[in-house]
N, C-alpha and C. Protein backbone atom coordinates (compact mmCIF):
# COMPACT_ATOMS: atom_id res chain seq x y z
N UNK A 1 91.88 61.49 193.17
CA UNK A 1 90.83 60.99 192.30
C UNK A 1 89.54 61.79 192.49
N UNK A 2 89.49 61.93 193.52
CA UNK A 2 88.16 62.67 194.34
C UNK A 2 87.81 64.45 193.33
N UNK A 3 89.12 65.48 193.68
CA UNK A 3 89.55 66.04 192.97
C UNK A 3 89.21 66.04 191.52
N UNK A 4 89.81 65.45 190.85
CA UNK A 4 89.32 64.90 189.97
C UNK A 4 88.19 64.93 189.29
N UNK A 5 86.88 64.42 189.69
CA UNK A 5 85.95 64.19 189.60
C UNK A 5 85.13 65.31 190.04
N UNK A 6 85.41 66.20 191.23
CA UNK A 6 85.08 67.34 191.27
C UNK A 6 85.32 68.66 189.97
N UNK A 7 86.70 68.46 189.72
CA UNK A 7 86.86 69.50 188.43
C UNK A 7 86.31 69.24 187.17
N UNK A 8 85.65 67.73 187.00
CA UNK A 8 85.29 67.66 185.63
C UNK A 8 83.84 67.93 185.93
N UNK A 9 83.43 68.05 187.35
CA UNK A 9 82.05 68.17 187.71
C UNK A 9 81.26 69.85 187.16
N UNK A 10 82.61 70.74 187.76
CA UNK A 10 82.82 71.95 187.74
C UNK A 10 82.83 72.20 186.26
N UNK A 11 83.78 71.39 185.48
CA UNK A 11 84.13 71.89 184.28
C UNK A 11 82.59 71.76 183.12
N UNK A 12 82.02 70.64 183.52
CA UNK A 12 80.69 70.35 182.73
C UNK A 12 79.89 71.03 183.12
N UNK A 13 79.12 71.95 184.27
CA UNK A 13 78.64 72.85 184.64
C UNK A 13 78.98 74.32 183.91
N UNK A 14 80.28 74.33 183.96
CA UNK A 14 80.46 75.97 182.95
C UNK A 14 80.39 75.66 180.89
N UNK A 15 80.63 74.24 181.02
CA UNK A 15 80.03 74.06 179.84
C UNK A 15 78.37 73.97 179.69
N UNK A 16 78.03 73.59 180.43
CA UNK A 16 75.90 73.83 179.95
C UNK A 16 75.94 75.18 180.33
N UNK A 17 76.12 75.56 181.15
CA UNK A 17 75.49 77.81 181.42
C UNK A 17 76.01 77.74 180.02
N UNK A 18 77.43 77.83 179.50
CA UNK A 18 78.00 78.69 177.99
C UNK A 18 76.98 77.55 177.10
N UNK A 19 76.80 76.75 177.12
CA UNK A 19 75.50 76.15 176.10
C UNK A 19 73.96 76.63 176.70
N UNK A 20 74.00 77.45 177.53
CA UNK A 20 72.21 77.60 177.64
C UNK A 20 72.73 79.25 176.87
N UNK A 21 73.61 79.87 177.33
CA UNK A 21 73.71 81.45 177.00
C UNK A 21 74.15 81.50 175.51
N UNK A 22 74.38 80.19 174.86
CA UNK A 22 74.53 80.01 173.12
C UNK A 22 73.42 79.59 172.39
N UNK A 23 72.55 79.21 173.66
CA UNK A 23 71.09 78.81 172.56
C UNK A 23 70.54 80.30 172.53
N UNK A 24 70.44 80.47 173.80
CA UNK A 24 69.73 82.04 173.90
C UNK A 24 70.03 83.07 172.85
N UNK A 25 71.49 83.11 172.20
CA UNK A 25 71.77 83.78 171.37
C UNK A 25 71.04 83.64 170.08
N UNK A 26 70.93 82.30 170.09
CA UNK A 26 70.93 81.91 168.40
C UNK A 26 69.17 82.15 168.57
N UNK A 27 68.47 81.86 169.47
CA UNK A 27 66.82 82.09 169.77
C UNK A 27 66.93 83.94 169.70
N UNK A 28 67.38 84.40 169.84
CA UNK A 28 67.49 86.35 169.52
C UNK A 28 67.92 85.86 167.88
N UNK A 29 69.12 85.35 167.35
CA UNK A 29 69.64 85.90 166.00
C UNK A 29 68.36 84.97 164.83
N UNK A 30 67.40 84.48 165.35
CA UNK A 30 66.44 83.62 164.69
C UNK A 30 65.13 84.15 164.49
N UNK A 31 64.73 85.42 165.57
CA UNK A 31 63.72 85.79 165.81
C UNK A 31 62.94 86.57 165.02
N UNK A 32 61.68 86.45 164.92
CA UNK A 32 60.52 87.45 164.01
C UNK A 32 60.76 88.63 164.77
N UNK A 33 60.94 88.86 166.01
CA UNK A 33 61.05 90.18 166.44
C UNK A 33 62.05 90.76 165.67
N UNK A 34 63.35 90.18 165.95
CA UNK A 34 64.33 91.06 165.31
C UNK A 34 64.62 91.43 164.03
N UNK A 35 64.02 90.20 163.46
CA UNK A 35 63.84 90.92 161.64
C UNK A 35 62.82 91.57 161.12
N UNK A 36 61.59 91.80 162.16
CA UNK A 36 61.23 93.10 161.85
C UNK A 36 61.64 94.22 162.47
N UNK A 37 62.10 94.07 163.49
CA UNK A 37 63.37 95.25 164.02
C UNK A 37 64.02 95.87 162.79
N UNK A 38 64.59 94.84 162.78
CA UNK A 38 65.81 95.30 161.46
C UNK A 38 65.35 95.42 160.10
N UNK A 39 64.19 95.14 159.68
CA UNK A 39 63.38 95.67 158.14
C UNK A 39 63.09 96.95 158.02
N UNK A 40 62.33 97.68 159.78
CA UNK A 40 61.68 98.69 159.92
C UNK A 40 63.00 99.48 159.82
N UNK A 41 63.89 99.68 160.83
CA UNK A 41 64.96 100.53 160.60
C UNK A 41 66.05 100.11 159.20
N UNK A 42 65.90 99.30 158.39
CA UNK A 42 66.79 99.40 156.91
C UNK A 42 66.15 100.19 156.48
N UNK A 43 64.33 99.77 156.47
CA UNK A 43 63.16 100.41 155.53
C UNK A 43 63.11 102.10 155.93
N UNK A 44 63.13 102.39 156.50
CA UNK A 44 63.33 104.26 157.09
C UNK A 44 64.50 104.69 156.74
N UNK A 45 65.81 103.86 156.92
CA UNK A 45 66.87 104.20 156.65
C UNK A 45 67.62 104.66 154.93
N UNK A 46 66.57 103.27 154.38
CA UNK A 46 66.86 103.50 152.84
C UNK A 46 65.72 104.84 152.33
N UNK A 47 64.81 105.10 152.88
CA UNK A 47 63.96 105.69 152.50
C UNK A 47 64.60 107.18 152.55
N UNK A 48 65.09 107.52 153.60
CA UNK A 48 65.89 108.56 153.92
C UNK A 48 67.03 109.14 152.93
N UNK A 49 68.06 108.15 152.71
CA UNK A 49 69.28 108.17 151.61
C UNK A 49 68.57 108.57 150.21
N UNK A 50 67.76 107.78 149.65
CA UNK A 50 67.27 107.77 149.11
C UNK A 50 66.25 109.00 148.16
N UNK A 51 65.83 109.61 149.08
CA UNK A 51 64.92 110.89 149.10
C UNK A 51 65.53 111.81 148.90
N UNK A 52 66.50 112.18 150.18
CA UNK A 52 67.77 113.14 149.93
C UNK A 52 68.53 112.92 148.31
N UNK A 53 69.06 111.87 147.42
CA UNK A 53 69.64 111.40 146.99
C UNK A 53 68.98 112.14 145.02
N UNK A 54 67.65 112.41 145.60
CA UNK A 54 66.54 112.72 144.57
C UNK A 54 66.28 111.18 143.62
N UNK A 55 66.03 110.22 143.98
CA UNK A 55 66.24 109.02 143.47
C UNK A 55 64.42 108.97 143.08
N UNK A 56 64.29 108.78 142.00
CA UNK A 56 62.57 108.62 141.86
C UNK A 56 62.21 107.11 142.30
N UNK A 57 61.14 106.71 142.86
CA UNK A 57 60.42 105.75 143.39
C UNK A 57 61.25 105.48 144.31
N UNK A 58 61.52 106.10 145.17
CA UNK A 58 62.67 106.05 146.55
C UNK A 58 61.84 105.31 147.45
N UNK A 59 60.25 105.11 147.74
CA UNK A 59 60.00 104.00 148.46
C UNK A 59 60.03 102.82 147.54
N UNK A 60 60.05 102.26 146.82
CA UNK A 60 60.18 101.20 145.89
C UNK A 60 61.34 100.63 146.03
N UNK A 61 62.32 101.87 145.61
CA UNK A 61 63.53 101.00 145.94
C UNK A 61 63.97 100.84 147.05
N UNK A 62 63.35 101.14 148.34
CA UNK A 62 63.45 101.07 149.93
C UNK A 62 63.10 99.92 150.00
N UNK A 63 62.18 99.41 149.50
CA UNK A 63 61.12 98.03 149.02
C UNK A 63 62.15 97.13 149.16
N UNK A 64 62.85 97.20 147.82
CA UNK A 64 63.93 96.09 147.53
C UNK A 64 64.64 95.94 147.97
N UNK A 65 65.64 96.80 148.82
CA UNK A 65 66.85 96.60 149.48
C UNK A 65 66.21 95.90 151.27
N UNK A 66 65.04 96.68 151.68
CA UNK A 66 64.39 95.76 152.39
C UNK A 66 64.02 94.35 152.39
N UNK A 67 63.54 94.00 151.35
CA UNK A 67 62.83 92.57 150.92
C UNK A 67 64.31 91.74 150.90
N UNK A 68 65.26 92.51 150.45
CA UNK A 68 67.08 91.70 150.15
C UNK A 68 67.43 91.27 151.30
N UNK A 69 67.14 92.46 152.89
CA UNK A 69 67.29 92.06 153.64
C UNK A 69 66.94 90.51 154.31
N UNK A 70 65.10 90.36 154.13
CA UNK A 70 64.40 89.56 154.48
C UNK A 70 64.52 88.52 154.18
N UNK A 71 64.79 88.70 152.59
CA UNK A 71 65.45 87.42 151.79
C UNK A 71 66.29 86.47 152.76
N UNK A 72 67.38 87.44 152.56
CA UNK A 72 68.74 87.04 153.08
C UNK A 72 68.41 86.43 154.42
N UNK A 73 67.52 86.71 154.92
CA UNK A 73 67.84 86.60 156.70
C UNK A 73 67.21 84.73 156.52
């Protein structure tokens, strides 16, 4: 019985760490940091394709596929 009560002790312990290291995730996939992380490098990235591509108003349309991002997020 003792046993027992020890493994479910054990077992609820590795369940909160995997629930503190799943909030932590979702606090990164939520963050203002990272979606301007990820605006700045779409926004350079489209700008790039784009230019090469001879596409006229190539920051404009860097604009939009950026803002789609932001949208979306």
């Amino acid at each position: 019985m003792e046993e027992d009560i020890k493994s479910l002790k054990a077992e609820i312990e590795t369940i909160k760490l995997r629930n503190t290291r799943v909030e932590a995730d979702k606090a990164w996939e939520t963050s203002i940091f990272r979606l301007t992380v990820l605006s700045i490098i779409t926004f350079i990235f489209s700008i790039t394709v784009l230019y090469f591509v001879k596409t006229e108003e190539y920051l404009l349309s860097a604009l939009s596929s950026t803002a789609g991002l932001i949208i979306s997020s």
